[in-house]
C-alpha atoms as a PDB file:
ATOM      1  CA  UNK A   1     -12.709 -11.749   2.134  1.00  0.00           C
ATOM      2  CA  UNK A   2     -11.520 -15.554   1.026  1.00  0.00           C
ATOM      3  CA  UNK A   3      -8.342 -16.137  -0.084  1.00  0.00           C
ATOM      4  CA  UNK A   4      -9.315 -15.869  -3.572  1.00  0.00           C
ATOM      5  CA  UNK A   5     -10.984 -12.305  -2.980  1.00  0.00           C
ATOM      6  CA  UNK A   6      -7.514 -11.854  -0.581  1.00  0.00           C
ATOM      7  CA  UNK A   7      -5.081 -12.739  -4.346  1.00  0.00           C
ATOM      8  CA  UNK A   8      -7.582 -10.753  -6.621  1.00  0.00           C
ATOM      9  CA  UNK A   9      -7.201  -7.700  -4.445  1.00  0.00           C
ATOM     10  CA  UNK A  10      -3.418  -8.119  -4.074  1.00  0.00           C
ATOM     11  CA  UNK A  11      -2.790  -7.967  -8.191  1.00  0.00           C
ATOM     12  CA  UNK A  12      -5.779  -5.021  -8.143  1.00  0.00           C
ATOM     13  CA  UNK A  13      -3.529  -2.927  -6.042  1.00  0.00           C
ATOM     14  CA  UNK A  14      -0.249  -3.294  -7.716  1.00  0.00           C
ATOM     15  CA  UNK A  15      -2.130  -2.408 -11.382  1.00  0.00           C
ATOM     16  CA  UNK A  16      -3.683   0.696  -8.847  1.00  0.00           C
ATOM     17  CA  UNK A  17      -0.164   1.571  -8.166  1.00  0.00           C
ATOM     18  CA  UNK A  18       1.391   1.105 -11.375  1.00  0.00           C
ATOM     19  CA  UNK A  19      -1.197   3.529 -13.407  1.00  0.00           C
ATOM     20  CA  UNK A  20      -0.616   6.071 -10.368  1.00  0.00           C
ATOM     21  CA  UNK A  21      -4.932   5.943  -9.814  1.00  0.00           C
ATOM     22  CA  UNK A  22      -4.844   7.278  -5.824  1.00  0.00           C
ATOM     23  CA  UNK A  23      -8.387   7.095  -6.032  1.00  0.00           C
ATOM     24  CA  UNK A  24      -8.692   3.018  -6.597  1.00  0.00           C
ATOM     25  CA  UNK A  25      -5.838   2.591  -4.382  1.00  0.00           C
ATOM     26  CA  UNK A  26      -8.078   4.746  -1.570  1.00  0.00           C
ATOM     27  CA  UNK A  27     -11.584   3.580  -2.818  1.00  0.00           C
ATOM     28  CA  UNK A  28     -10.917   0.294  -0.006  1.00  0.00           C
ATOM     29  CA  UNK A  29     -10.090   2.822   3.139  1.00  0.00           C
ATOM     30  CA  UNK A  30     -12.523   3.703   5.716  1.00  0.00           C
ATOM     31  CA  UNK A  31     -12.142   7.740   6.526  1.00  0.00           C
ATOM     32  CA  UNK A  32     -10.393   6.656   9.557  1.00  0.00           C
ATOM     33  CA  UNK A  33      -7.991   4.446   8.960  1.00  0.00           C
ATOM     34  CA  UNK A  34      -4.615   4.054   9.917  1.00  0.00           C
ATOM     35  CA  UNK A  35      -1.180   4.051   7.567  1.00  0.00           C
ATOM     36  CA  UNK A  36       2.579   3.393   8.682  1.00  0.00           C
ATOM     37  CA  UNK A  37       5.286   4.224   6.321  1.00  0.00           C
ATOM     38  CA  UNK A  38       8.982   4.891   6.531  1.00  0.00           C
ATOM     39  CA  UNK A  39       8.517   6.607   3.127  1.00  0.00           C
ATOM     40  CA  UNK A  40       5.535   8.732   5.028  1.00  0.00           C
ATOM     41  CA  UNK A  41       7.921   9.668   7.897  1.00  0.00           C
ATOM     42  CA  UNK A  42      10.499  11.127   4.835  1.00  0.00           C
ATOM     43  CA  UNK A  43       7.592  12.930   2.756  1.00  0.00           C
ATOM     44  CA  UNK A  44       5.573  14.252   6.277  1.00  0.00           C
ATOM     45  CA  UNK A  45       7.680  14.044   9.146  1.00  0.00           C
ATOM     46  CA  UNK A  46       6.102  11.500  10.405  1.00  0.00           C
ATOM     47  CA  UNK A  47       5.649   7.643  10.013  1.00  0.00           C
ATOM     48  CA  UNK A  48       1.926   7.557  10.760  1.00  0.00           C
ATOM     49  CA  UNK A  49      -0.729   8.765   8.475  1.00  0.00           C
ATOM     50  CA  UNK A  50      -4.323   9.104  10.118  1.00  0.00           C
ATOM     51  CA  UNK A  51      -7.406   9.280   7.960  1.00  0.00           C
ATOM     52  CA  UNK A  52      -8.358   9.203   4.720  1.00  0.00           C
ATOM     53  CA  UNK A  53      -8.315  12.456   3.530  1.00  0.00           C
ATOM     54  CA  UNK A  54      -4.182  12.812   5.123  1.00  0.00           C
ATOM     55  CA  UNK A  55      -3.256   9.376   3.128  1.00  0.00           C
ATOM     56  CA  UNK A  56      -4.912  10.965  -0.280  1.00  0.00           C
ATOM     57  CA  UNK A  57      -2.431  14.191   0.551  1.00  0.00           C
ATOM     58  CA  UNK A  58       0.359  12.121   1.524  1.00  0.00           C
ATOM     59  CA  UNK A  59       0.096   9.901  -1.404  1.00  0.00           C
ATOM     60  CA  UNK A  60      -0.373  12.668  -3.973  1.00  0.00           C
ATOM     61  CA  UNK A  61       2.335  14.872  -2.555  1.00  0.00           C
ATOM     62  CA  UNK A  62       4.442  11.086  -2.715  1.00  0.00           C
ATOM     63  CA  UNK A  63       3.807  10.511  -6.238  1.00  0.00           C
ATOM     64  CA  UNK A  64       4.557  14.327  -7.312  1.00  0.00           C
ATOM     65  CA  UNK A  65       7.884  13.188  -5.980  1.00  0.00           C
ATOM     66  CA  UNK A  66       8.020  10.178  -8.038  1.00  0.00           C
ATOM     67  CA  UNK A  67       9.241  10.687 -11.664  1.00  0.00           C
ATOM     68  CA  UNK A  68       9.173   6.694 -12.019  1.00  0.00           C
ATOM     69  CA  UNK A  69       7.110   3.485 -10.348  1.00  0.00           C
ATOM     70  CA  UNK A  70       6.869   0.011 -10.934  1.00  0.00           C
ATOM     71  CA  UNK A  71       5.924  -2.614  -8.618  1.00  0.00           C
ATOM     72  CA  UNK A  72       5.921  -6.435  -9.528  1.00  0.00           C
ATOM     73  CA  UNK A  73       4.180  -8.920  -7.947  1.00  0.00           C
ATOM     74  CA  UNK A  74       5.862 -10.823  -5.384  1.00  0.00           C
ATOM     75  CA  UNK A  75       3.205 -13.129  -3.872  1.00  0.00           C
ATOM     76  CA  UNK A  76       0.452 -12.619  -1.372  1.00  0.00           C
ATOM     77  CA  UNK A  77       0.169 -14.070   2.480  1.00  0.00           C
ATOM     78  CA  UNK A  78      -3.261 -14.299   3.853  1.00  0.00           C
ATOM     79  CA  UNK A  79      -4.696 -14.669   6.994  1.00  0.00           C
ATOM     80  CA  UNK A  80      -8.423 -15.339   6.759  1.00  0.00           C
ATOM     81  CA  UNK A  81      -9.430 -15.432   9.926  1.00  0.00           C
ATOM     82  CA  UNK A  82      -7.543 -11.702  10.819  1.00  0.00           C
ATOM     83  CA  UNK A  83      -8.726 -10.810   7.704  1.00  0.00           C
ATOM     84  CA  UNK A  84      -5.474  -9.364   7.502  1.00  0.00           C
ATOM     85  CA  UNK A  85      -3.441  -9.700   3.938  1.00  0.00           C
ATOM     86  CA  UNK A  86       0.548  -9.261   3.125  1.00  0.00           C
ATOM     87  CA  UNK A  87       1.327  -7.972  -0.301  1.00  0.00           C
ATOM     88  CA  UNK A  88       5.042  -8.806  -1.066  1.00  0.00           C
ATOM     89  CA  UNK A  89       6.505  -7.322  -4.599  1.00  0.00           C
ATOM     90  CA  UNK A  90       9.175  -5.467  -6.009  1.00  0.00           C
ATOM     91  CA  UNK A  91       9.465  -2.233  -6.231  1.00  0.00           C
ATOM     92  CA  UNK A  92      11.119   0.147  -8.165  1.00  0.00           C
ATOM     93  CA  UNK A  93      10.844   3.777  -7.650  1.00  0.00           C
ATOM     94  CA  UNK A  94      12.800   7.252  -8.786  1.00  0.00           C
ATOM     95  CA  UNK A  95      15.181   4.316 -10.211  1.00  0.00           C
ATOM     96  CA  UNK A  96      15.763   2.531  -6.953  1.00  0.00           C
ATOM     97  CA  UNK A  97      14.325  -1.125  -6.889  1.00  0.00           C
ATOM     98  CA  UNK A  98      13.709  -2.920  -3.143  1.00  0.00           C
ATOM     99  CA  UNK A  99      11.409  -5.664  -1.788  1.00  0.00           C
ATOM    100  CA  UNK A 100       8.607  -4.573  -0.117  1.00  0.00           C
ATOM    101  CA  UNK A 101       5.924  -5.786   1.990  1.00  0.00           C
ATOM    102  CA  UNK A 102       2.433  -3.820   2.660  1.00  0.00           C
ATOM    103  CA  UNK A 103       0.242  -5.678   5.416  1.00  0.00           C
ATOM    104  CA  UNK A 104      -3.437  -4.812   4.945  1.00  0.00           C
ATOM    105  CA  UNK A 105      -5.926  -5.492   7.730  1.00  0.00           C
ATOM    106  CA  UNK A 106      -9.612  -5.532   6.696  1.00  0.00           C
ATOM    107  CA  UNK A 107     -12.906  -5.141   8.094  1.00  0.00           C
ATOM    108  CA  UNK A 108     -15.886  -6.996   5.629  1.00  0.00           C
ATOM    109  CA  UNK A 109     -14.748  -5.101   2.181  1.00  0.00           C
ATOM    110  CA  UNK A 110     -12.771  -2.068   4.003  1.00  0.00           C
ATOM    111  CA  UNK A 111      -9.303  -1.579   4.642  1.00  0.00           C
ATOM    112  CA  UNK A 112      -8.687  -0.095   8.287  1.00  0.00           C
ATOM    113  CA  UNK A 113      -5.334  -0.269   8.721  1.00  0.00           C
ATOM    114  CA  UNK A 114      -1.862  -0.538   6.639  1.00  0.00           C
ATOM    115  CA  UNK A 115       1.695  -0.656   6.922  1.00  0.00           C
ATOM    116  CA  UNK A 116       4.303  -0.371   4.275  1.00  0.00           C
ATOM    117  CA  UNK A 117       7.747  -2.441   5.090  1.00  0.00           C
ATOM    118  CA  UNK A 118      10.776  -1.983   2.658  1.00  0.00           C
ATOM    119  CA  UNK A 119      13.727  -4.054   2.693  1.00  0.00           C
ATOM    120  CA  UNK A 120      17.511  -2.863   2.178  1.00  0.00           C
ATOM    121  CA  UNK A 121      18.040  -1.675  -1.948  1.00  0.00           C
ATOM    122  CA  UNK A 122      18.708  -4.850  -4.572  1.00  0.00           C
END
């Protein structure tokens, strides 16, 4: 992806989030790739989701947890040559708002691997 392609994805996935559509958010994952999460450590028991078929469960069971989401568009960090993309945006869940950080690594159009960072409550 360019850096254009990198900024278009990164406002794709917070509208993804924000209607609660699993689905778009997993239509980018390859069937094996890799998720981090201190949120997935809380709803699983552990921080490290493998696959994509255990990140749709994760996220659903996540969301049935959720009464309320929003995120907001921080800004976006890319790294072309890594092909590796930082999402940074607000977000406010079950009435709890932090800053968060996902870091996306991609391979042509699909996402292999992810990690979720969230920082201390606002």
């Amino acid at each position: 992806m360019n850096r254009d392609e990198m900024e278009h994805f990164s406002r794709l996935w917070i509208g993804h989030w924000n209607a609660r559509d699993i689905d778009a958010v997993l239509d980018v994952f390859t069937d094996d790739a890799r998720f981090i999460s201190p949120l997935a450590a809380e709803v699983t028991g552990s921080p490290v989701i493998a696959g994509k078929a255990a990140l749709r469960q994760y996220w659903k069971k996540a969301l049935d947890q959720t009464e309320s989401l929003h995120f907001s568009l921080i800004g976006s960090i890319c790294d072309l040559e890594r092909q590796t993309l930082v999402v940074q945006y607000r977000a406010e869940r079950n009435g709890r708002v932090t800053r968060a950080a996902e870091a996306m690594r991609f391979e042509g159009r699909w996402q292999v691997e992810g990690e979720a960072l969230y920082g201390a409550p606002l």
